[in-house]
PDB file of N, CA and C in Angstrom:
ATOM      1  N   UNK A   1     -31.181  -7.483  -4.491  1.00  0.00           N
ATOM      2  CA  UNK A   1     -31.095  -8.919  -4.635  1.00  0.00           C
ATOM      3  C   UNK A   1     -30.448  -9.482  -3.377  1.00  0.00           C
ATOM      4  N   UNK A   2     -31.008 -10.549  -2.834  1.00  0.00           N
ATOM      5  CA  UNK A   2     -30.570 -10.851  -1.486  1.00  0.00           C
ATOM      6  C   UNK A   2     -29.152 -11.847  -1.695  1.00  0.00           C
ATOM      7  N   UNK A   3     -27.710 -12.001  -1.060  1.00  0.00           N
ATOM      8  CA  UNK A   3     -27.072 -12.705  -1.482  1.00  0.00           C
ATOM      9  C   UNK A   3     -27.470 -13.694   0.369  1.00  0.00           C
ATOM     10  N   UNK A   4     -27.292 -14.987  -0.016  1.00  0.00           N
ATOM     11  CA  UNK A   4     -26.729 -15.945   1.298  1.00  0.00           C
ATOM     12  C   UNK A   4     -26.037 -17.089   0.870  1.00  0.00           C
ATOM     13  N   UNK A   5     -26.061 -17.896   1.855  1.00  0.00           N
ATOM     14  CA  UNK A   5     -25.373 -19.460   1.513  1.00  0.00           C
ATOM     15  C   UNK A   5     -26.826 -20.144   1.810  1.00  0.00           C
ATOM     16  N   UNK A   6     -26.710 -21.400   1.154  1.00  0.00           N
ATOM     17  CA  UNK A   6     -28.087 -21.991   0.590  1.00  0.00           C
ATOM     18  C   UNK A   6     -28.222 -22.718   2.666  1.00  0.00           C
ATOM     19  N   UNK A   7     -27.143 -22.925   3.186  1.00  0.00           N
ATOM     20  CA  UNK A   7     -27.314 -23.034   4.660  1.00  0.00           C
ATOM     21  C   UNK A   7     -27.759 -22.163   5.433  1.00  0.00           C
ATOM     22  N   UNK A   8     -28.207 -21.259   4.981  1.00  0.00           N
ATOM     23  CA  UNK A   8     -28.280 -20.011   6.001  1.00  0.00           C
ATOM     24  C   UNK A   8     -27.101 -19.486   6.611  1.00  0.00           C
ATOM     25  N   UNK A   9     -25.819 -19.959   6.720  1.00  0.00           N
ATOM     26  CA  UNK A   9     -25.232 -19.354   7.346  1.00  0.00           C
ATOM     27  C   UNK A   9     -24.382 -18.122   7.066  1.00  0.00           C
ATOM     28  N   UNK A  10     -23.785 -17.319   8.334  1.00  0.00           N
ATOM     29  CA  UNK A  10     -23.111 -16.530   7.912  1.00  0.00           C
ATOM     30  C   UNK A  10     -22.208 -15.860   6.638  1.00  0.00           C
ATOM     31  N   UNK A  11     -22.511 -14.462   5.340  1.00  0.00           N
ATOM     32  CA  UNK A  11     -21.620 -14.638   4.587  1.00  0.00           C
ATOM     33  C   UNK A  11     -20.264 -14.276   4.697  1.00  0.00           C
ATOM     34  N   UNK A  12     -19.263 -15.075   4.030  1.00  0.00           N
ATOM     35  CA  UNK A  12     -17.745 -15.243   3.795  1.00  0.00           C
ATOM     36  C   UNK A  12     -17.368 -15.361   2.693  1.00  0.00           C
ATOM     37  N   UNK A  13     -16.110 -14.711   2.090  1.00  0.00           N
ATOM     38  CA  UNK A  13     -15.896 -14.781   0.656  1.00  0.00           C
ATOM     39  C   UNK A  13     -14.582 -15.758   0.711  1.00  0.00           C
ATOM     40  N   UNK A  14     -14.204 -15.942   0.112  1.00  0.00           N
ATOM     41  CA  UNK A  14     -12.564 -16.576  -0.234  1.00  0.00           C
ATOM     42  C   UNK A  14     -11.877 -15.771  -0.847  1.00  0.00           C
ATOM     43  N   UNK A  15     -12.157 -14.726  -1.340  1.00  0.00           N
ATOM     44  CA  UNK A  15     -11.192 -13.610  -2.098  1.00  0.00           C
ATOM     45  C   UNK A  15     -11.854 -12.399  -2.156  1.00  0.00           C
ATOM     46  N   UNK A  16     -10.806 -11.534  -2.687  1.00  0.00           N
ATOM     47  CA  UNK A  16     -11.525 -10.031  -2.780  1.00  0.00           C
ATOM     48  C   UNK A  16     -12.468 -10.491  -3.766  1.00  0.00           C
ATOM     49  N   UNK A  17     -11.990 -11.140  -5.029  1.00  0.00           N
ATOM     50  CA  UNK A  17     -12.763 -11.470  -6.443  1.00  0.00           C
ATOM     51  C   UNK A  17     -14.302 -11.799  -5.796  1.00  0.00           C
ATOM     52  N   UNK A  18     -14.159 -12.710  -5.052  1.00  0.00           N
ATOM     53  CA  UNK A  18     -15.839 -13.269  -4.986  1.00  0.00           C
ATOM     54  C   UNK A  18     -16.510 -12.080  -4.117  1.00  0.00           C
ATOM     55  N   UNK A  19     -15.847 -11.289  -3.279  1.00  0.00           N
ATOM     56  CA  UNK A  19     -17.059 -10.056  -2.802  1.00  0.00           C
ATOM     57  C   UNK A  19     -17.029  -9.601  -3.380  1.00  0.00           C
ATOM     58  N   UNK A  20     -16.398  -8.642  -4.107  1.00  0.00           N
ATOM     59  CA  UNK A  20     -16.687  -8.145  -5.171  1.00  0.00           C
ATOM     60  C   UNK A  20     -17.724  -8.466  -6.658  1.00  0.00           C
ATOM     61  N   UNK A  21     -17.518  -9.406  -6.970  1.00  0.00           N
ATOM     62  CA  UNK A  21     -19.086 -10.040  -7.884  1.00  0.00           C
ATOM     63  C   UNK A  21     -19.963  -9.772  -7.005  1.00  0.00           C
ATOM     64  N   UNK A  22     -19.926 -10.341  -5.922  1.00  0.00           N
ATOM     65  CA  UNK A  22     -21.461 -10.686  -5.317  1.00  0.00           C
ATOM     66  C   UNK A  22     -21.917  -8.763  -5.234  1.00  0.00           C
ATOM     67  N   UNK A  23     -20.895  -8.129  -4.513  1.00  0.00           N
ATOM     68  CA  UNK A  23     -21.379  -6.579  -4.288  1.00  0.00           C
ATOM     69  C   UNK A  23     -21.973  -6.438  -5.718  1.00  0.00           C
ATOM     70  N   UNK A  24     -21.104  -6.518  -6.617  1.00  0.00           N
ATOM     71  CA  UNK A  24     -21.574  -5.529  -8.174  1.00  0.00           C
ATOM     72  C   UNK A  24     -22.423  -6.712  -8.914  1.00  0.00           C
ATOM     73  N   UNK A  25     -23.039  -7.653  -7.962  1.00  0.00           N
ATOM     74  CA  UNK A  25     -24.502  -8.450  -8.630  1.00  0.00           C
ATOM     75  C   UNK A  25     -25.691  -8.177  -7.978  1.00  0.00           C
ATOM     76  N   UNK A  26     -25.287  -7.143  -7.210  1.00  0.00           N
ATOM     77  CA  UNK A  26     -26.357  -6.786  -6.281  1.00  0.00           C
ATOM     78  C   UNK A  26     -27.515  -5.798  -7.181  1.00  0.00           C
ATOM     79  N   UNK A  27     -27.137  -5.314  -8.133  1.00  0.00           N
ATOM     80  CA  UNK A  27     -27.450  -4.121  -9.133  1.00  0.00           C
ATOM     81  C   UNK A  27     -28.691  -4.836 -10.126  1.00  0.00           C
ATOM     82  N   UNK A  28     -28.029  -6.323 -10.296  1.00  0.00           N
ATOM     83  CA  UNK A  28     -28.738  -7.150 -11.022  1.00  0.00           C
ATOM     84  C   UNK A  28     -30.120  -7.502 -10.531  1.00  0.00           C
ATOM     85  N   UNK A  29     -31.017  -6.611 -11.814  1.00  0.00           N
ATOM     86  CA  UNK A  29     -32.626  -6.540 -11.029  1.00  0.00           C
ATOM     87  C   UNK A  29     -32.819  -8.257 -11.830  1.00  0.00           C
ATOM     88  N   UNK A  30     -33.648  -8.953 -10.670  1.00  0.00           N
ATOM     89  CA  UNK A  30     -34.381 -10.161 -11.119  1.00  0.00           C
ATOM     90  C   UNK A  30     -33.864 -11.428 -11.037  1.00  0.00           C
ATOM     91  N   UNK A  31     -32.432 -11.205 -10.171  1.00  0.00           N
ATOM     92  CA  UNK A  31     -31.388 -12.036 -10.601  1.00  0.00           C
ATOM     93  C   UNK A  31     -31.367 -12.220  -8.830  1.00  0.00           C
ATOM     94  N   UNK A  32     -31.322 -13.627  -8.186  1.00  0.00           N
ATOM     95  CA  UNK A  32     -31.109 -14.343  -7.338  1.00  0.00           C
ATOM     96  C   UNK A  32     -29.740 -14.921  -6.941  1.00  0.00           C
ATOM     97  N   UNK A  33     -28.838 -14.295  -6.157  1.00  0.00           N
ATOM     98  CA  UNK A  33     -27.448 -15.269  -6.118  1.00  0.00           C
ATOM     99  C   UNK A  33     -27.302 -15.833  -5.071  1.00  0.00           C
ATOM    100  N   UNK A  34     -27.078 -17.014  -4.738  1.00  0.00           N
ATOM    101  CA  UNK A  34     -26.625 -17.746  -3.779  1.00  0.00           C
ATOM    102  C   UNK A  34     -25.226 -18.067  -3.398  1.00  0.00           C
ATOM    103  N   UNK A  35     -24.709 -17.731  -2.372  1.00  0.00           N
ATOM    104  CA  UNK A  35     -23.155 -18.116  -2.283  1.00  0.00           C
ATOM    105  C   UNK A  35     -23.197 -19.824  -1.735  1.00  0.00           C
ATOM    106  N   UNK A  36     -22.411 -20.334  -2.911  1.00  0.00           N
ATOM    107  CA  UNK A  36     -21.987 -21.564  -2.061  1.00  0.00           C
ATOM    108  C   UNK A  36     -23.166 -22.469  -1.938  1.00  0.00           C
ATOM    109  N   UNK A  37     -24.046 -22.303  -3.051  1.00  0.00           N
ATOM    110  CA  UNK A  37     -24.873 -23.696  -2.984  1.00  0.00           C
ATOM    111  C   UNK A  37     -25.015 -25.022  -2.752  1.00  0.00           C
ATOM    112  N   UNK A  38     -25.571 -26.042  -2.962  1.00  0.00           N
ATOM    113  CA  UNK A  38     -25.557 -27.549  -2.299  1.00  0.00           C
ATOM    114  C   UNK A  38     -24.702 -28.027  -3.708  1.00  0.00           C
ATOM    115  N   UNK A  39     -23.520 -28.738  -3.056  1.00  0.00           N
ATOM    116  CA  UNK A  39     -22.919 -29.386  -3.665  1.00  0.00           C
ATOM    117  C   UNK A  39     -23.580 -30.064  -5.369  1.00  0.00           C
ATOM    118  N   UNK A  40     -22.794 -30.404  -6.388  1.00  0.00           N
ATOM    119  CA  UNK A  40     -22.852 -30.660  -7.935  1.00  0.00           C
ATOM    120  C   UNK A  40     -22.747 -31.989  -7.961  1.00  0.00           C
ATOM    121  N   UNK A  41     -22.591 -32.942  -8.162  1.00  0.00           N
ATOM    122  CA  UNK A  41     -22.072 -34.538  -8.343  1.00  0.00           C
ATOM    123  C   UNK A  41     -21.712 -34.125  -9.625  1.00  0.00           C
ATOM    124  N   UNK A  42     -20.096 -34.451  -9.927  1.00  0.00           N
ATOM    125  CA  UNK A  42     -19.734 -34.780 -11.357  1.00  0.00           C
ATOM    126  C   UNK A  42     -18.606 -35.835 -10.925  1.00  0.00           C
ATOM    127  N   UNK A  43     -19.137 -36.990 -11.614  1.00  0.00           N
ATOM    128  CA  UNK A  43     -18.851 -38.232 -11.558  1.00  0.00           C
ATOM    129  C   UNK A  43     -19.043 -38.907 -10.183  1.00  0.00           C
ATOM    130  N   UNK A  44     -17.630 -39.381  -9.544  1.00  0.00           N
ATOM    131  CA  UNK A  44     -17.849 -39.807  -8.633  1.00  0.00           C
ATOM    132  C   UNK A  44     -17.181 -38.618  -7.340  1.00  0.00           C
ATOM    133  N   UNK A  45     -17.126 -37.372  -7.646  1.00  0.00           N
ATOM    134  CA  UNK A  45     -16.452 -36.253  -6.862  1.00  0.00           C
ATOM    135  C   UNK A  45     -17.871 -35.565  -7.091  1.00  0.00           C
ATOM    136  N   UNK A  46     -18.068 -34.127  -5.789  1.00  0.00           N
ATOM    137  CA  UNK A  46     -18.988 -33.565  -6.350  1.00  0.00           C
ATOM    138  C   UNK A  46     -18.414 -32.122  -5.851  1.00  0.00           C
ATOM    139  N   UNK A  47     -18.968 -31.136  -6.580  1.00  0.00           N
ATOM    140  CA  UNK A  47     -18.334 -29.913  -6.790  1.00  0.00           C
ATOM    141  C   UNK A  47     -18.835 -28.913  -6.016  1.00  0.00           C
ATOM    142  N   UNK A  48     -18.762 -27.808  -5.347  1.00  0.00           N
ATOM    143  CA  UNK A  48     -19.159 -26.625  -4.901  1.00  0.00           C
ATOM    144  C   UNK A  48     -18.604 -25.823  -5.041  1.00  0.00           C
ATOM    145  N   UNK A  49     -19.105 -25.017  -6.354  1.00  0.00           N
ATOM    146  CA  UNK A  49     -19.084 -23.517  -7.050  1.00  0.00           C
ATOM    147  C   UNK A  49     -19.399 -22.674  -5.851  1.00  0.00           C
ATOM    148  N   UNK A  50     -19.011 -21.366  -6.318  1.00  0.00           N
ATOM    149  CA  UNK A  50     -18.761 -20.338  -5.618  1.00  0.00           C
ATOM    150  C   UNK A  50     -19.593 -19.444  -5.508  1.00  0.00           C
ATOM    151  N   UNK A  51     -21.015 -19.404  -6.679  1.00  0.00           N
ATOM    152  CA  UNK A  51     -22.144 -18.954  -6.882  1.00  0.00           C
ATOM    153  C   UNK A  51     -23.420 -19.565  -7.483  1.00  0.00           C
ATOM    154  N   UNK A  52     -24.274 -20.103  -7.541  1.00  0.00           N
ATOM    155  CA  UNK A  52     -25.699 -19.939  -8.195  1.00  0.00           C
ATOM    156  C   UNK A  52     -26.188 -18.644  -8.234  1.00  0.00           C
ATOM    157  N   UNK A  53     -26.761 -18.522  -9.749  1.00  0.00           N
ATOM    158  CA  UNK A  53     -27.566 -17.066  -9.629  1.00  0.00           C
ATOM    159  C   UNK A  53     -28.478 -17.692 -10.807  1.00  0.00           C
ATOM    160  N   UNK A  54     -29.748 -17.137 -10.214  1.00  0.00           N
ATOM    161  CA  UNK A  54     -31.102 -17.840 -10.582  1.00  0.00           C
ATOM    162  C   UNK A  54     -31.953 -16.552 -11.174  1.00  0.00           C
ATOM    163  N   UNK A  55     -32.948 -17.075 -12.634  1.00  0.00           N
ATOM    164  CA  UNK A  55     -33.440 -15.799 -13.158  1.00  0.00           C
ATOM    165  C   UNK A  55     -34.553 -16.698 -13.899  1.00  0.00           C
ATOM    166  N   UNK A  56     -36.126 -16.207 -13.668  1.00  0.00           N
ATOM    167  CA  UNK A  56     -36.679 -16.881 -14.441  1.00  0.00           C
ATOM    168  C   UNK A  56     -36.557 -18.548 -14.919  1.00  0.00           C
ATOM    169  N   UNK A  57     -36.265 -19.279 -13.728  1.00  0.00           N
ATOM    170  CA  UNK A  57     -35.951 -21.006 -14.079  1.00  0.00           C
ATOM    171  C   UNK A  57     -34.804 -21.178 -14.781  1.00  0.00           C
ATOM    172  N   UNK A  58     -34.040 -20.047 -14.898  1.00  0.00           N
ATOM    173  CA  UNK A  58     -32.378 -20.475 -15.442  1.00  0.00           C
ATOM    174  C   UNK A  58     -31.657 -20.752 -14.074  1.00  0.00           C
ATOM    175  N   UNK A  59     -30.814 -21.346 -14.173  1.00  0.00           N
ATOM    176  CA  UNK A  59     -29.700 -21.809 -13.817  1.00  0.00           C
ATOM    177  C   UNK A  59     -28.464 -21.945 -13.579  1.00  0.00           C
ATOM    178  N   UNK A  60     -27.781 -20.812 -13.120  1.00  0.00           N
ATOM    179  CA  UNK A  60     -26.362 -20.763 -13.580  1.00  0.00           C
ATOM    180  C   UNK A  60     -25.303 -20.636 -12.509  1.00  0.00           C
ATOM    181  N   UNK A  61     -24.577 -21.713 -12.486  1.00  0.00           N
ATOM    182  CA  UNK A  61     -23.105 -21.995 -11.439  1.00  0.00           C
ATOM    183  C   UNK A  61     -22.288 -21.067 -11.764  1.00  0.00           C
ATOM    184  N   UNK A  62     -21.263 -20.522 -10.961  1.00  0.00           N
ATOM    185  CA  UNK A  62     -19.963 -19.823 -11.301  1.00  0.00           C
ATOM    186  C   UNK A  62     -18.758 -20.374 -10.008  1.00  0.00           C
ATOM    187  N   UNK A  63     -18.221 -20.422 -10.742  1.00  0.00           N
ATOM    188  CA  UNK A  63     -16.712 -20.910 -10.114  1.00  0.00           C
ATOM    189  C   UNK A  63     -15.476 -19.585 -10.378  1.00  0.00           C
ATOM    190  N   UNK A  64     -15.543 -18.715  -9.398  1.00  0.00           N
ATOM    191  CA  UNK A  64     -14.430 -18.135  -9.494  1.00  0.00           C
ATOM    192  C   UNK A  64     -12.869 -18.492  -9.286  1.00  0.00           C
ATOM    193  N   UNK A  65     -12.023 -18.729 -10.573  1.00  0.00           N
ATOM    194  CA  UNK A  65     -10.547 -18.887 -10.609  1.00  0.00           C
ATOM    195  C   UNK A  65      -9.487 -18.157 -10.137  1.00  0.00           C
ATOM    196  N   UNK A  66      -8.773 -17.471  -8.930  1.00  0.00           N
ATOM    197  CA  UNK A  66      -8.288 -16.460  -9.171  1.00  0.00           C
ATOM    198  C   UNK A  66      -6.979 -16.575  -9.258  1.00  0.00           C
ATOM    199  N   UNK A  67      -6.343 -17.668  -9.480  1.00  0.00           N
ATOM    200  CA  UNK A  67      -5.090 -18.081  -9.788  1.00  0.00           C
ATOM    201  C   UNK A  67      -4.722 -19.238 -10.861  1.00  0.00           C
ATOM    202  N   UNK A  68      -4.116 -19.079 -11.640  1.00  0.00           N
ATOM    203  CA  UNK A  68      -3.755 -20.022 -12.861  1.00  0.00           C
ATOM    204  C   UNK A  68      -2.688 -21.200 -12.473  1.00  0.00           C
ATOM    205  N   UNK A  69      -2.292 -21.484 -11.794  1.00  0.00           N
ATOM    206  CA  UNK A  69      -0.831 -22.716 -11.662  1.00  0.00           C
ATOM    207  C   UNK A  69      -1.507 -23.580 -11.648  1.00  0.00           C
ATOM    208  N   UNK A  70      -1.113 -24.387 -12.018  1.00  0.00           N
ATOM    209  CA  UNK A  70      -1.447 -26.303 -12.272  1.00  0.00           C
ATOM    210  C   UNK A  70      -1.755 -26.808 -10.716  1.00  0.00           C
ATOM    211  N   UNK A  71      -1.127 -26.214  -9.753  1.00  0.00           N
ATOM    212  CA  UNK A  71      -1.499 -26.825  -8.858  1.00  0.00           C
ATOM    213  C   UNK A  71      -3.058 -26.212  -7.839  1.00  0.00           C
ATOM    214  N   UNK A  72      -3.031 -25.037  -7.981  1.00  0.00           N
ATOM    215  CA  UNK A  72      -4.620 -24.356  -7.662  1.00  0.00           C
ATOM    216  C   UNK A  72      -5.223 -24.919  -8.262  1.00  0.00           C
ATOM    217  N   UNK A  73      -5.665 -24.874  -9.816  1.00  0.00           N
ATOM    218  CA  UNK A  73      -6.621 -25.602 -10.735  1.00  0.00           C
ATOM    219  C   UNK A  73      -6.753 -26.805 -10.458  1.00  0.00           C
ATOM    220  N   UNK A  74      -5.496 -27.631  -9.835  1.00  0.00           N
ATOM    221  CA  UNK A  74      -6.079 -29.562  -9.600  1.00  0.00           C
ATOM    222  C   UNK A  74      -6.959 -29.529  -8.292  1.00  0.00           C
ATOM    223  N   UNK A  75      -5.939 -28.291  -7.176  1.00  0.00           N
ATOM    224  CA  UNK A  75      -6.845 -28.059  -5.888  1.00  0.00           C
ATOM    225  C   UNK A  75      -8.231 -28.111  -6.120  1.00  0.00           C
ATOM    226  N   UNK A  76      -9.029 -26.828  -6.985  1.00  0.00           N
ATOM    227  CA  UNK A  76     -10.242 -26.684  -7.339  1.00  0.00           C
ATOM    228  C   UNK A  76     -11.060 -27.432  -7.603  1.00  0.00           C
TER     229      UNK A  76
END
């Protein structure tokens, strides 16, 4: 499964957590992941998750968390 950024550019993780998925989604037959897809609009902010992974016209964002404090989570 090929991983990139929907820019073409070079890949980069932000944590061990996110290379790690992407390595052990590599296994995943049929399954498309994109790092860092084109931005989400929710509301008037718009979001960029940490993965798309695409299967048969599904759809699915992932946002990896790797820290819990009130103040990472408002960062995010």
């Amino acid at each position: 499964m090929p991983i990139f950024k929907s820019n073409g550019e070079e890949e980069s993780y932000d944590s061990s957590v996110e290379e790690e998925f992407a390595t052990q989604s590599e296994s995943r037959e049929g399954w498309e992941l994109v790092r860092e897809p084109d931005p989400l609009p929710v509301g008037r902010q718009v979001m960029i998750p940490d993965f798309l992974l695409r299967k048969n016209g599904l759809e699915v964002y992932l946002e990896v968390v790797g820290f819990w404090t009130p103040e990472y989570l408002e960062d995010k």
